[in-house]
N, C-alpha and C. Protein backbone atom coordinates (compact mmCIF):
# COMPACT_ATOMS: atom_id res chain seq x y z
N UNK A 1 -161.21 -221.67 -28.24
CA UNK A 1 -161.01 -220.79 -29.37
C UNK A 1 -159.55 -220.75 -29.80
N UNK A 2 -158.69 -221.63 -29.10
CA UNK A 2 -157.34 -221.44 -29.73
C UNK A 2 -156.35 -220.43 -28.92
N UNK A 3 -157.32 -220.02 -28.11
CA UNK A 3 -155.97 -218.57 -27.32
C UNK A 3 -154.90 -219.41 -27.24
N UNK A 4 -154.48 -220.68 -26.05
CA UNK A 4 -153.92 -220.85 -25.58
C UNK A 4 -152.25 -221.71 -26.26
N UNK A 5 -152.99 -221.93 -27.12
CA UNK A 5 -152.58 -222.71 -28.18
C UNK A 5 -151.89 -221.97 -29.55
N UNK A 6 -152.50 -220.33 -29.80
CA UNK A 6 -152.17 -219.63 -30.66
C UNK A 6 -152.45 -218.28 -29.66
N UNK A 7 -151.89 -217.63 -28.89
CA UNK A 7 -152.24 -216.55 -28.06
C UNK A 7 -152.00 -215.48 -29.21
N UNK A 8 -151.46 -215.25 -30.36
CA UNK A 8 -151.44 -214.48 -31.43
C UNK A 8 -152.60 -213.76 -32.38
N UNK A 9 -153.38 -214.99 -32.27
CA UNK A 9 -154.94 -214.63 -32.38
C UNK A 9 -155.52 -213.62 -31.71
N UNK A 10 -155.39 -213.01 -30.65
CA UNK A 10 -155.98 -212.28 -29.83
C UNK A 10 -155.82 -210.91 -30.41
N UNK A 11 -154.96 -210.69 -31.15
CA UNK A 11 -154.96 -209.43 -31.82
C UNK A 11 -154.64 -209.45 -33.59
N UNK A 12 -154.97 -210.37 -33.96
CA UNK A 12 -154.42 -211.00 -35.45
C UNK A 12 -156.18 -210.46 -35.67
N UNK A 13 -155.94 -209.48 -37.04
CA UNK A 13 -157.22 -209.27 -37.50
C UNK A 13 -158.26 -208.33 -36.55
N UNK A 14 -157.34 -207.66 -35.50
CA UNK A 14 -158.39 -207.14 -34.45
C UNK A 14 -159.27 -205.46 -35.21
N UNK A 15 -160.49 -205.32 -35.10
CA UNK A 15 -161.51 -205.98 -33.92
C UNK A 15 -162.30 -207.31 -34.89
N UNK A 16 -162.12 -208.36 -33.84
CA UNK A 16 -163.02 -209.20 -34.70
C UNK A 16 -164.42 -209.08 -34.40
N UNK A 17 -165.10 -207.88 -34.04
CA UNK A 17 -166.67 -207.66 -34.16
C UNK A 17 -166.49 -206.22 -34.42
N UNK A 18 -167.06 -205.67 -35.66
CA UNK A 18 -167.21 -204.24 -35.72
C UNK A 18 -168.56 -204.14 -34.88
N UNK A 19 -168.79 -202.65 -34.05
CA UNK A 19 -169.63 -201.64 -33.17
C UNK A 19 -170.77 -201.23 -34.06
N UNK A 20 -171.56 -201.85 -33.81
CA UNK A 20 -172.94 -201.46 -34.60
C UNK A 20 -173.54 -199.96 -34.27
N UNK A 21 -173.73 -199.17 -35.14
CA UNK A 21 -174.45 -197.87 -35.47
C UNK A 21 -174.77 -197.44 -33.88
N UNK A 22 -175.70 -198.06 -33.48
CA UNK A 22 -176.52 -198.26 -32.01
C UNK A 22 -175.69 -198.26 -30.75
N UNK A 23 -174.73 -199.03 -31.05
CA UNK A 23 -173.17 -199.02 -29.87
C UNK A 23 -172.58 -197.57 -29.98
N UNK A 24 -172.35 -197.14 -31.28
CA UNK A 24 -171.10 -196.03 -31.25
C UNK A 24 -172.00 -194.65 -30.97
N UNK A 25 -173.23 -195.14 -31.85
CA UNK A 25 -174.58 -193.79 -30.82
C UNK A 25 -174.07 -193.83 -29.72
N UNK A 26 -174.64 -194.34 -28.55
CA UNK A 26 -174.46 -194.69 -27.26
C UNK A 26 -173.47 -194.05 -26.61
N UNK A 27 -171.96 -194.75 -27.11
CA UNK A 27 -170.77 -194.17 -26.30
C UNK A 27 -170.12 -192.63 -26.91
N UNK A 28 -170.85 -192.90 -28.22
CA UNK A 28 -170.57 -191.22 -28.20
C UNK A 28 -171.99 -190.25 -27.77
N UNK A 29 -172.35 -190.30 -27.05
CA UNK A 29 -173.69 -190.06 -26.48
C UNK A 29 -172.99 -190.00 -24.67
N UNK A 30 -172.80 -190.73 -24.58
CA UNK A 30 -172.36 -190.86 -23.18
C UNK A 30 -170.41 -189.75 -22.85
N UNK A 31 -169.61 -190.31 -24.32
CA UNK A 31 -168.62 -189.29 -23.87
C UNK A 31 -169.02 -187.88 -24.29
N UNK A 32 -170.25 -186.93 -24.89
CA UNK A 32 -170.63 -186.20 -25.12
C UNK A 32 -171.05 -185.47 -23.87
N UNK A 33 -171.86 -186.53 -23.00
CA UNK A 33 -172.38 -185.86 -21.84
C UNK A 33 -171.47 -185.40 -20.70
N UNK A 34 -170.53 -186.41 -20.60
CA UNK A 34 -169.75 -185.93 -19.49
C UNK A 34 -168.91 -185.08 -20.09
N UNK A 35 -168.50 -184.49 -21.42
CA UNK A 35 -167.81 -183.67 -21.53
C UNK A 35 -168.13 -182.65 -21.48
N UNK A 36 -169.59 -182.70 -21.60
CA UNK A 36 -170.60 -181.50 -21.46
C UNK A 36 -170.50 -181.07 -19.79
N UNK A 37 -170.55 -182.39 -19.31
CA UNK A 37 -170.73 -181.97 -17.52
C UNK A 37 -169.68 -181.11 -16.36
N UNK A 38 -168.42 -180.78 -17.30
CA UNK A 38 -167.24 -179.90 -16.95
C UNK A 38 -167.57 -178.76 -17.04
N UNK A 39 -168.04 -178.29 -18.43
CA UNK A 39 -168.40 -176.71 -18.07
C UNK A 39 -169.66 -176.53 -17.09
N UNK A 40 -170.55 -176.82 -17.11
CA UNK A 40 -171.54 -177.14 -15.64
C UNK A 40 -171.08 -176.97 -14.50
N UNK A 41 -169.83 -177.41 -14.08
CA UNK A 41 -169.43 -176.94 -12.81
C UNK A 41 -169.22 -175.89 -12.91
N UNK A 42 -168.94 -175.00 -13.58
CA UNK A 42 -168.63 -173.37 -13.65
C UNK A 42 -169.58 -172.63 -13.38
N UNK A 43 -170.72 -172.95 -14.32
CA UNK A 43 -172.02 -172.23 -14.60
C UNK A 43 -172.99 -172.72 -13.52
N UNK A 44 -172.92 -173.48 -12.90
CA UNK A 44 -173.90 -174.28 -11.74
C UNK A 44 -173.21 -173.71 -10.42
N UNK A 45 -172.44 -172.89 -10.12
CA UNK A 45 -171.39 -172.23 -9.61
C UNK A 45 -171.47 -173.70 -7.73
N UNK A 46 -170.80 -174.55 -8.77
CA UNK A 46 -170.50 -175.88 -7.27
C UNK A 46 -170.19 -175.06 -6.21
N UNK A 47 -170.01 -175.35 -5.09
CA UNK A 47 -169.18 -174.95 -3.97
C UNK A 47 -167.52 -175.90 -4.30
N UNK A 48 -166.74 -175.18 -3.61
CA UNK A 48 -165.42 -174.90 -3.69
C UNK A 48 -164.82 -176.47 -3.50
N UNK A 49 -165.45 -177.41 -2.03
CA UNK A 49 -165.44 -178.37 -1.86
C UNK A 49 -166.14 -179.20 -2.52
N UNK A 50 -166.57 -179.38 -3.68
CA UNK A 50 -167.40 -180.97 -4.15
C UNK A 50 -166.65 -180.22 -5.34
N UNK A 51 -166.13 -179.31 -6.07
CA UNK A 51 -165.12 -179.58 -7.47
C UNK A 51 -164.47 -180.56 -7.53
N UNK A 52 -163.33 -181.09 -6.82
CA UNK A 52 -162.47 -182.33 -6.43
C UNK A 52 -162.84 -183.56 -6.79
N UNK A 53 -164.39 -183.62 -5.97
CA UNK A 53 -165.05 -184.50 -6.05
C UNK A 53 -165.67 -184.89 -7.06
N UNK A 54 -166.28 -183.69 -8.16
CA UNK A 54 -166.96 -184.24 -9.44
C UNK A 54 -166.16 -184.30 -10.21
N UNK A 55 -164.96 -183.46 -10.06
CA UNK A 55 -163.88 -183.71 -11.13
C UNK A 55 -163.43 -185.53 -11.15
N UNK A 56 -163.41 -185.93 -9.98
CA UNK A 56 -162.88 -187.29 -9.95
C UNK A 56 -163.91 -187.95 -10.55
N UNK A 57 -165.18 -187.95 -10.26
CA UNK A 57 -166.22 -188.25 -10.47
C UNK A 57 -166.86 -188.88 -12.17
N UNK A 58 -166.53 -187.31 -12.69
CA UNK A 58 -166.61 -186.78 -13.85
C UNK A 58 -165.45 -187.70 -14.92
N UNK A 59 -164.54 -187.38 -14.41
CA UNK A 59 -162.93 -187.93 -14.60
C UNK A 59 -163.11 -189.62 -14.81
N UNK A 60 -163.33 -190.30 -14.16
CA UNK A 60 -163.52 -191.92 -13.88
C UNK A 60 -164.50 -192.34 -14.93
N UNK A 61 -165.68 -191.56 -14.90
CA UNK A 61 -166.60 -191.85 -16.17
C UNK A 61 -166.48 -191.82 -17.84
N UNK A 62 -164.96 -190.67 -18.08
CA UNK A 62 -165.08 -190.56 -19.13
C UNK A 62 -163.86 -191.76 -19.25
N UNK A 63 -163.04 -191.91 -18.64
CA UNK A 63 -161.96 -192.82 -18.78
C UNK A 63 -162.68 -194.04 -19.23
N UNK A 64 -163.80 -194.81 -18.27
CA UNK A 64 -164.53 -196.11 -18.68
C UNK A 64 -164.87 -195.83 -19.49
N UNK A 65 -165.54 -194.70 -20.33
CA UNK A 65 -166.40 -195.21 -21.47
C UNK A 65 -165.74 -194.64 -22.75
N UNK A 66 -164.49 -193.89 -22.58
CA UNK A 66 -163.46 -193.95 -23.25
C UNK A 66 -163.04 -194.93 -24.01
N UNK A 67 -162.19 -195.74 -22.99
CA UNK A 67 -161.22 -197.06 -22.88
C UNK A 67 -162.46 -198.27 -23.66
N UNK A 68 -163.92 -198.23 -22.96
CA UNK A 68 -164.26 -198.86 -23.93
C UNK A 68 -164.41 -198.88 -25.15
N UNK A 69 -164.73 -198.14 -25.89
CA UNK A 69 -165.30 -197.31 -27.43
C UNK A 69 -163.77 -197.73 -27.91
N UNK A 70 -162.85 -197.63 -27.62
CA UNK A 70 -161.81 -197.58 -28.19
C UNK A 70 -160.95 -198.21 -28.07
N UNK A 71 -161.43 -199.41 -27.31
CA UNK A 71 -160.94 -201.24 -27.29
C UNK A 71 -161.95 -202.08 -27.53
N UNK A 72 -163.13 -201.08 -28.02
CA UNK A 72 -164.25 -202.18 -28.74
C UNK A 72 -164.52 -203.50 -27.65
């Protein structure tokens, strides 16, 4: 495809595939839920020890599907 040869391409014109209807459903579907899943620990009243844990949990999930949606 030319990367190597034109490594400029790689962001010349970026995104070269727009996120179809069905994709951006999805990941905004998915960062919806876990943002939803923070107040839940409050109201689900966790124990003291697994907060840490879903926070990281919780935390890691929205970052991946973050970072994707928004590097296409």
């Amino acid at each position: 495809e030319g990367y190597v040869t034109n490594p400029s391409s790689l962001w010349e014109k970026y995104p070269h595939i727009e996120l179809s209807f069905q994709v951006k459903f999805f990941f905004l579907c998915q960062l919806s839920y876990w943002i939803h899943s923070l107040p839940e620990l409050y109201f689900q009243r966790v124990r003291k020890e697994e907060i840490p844990r879903q926070l990281q949990y919780i935390g890691l999930y929205l970052l991946h599907i973050a970072g994707a949606y928004l590097l296409k």
